[in-house]
Protein backbone atom coordinates (compact mmCIF):
# COMPACT_ATOMS: atom_id res chain seq x y z
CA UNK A 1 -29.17 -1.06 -99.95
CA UNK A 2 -31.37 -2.93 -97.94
CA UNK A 3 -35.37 -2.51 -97.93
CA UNK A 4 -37.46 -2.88 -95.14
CA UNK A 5 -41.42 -3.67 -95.95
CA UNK A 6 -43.44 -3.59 -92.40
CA UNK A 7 -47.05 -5.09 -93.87
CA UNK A 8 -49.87 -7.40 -92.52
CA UNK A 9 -49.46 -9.44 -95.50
CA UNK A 10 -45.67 -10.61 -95.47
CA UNK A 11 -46.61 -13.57 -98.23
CA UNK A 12 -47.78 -11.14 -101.00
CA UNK A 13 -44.21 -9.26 -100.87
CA UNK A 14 -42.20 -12.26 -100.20
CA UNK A 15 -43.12 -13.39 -103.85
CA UNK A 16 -43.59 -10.25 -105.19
CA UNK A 17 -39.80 -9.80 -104.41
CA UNK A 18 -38.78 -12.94 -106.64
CA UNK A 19 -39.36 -11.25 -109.93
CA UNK A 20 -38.57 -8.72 -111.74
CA UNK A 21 -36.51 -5.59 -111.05
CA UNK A 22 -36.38 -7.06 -107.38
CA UNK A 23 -35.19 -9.93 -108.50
CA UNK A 24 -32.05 -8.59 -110.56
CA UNK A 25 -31.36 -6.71 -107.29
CA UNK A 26 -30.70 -9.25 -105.00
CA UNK A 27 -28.97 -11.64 -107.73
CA UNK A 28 -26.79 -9.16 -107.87
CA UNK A 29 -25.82 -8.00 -104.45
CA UNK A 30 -27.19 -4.88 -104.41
CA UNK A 31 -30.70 -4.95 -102.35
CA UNK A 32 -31.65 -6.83 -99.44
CA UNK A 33 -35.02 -7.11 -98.69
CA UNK A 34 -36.85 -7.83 -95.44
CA UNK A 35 -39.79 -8.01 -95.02
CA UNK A 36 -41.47 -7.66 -91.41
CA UNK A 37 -45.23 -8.57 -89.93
CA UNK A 38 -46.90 -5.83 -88.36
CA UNK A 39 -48.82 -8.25 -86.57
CA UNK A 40 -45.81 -9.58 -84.51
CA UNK A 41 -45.54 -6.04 -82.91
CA UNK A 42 -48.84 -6.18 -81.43
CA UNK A 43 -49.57 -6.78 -77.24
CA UNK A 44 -52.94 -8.58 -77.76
CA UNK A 45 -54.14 -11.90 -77.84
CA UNK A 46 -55.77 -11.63 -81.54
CA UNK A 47 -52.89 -9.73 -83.20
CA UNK A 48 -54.89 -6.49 -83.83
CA UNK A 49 -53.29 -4.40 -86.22
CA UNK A 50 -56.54 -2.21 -86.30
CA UNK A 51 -59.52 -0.69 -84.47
CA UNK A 52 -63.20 1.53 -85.70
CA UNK A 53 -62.77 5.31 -85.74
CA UNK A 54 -62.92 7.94 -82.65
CA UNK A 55 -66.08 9.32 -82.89
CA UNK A 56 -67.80 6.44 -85.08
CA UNK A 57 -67.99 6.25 -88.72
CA UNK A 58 -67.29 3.96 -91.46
CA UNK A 59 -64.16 2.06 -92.28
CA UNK A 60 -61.38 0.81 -89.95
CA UNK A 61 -57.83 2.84 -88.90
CA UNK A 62 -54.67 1.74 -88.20
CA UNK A 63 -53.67 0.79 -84.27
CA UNK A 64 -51.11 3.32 -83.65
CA UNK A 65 -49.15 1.03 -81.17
CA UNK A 66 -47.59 -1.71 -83.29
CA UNK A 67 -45.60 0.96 -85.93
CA UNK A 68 -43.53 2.51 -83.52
CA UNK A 69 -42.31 -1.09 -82.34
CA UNK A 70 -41.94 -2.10 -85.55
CA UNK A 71 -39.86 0.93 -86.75
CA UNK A 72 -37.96 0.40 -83.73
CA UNK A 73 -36.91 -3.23 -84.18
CA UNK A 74 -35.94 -2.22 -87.75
């Protein structure tokens, strides 16, 4: 079975994926795990992965851009 993760933190489930259940997984054959920046499927300069709210408000939301490429190259 292979798992794809699509995150802007790759490092935290590259280790993550070296214990545990995971581990036992992929010593034994049965996962593969890959695990893909969301930040290299971004057309900007910076990387953006996200942008303020229509309309104003608090917080920040997602760029819808980058997750179609990124399910894409999967």
């Amino acid at each position: 079975m292979d798992i794809h993760i699509v995150t802007i933190f790759p490092e935290i489930f590259s280790q993550l994926t070296d214990f545990g259940i995971f581990r036992i997984g992929k010593e034994k054959g049965l996962i593969n795990i890959f695990v893909h920046n969301l930040r290299d499927f971004t057309s900007d300069k910076h990387k953006t992965t996200d942008d303020r709210p229509y309309g104003g408000g608090a917080g920040m939301v997602m760029l819808v851009e980058p997750v179609p490429k990124a399910i894409e190259n999967l």
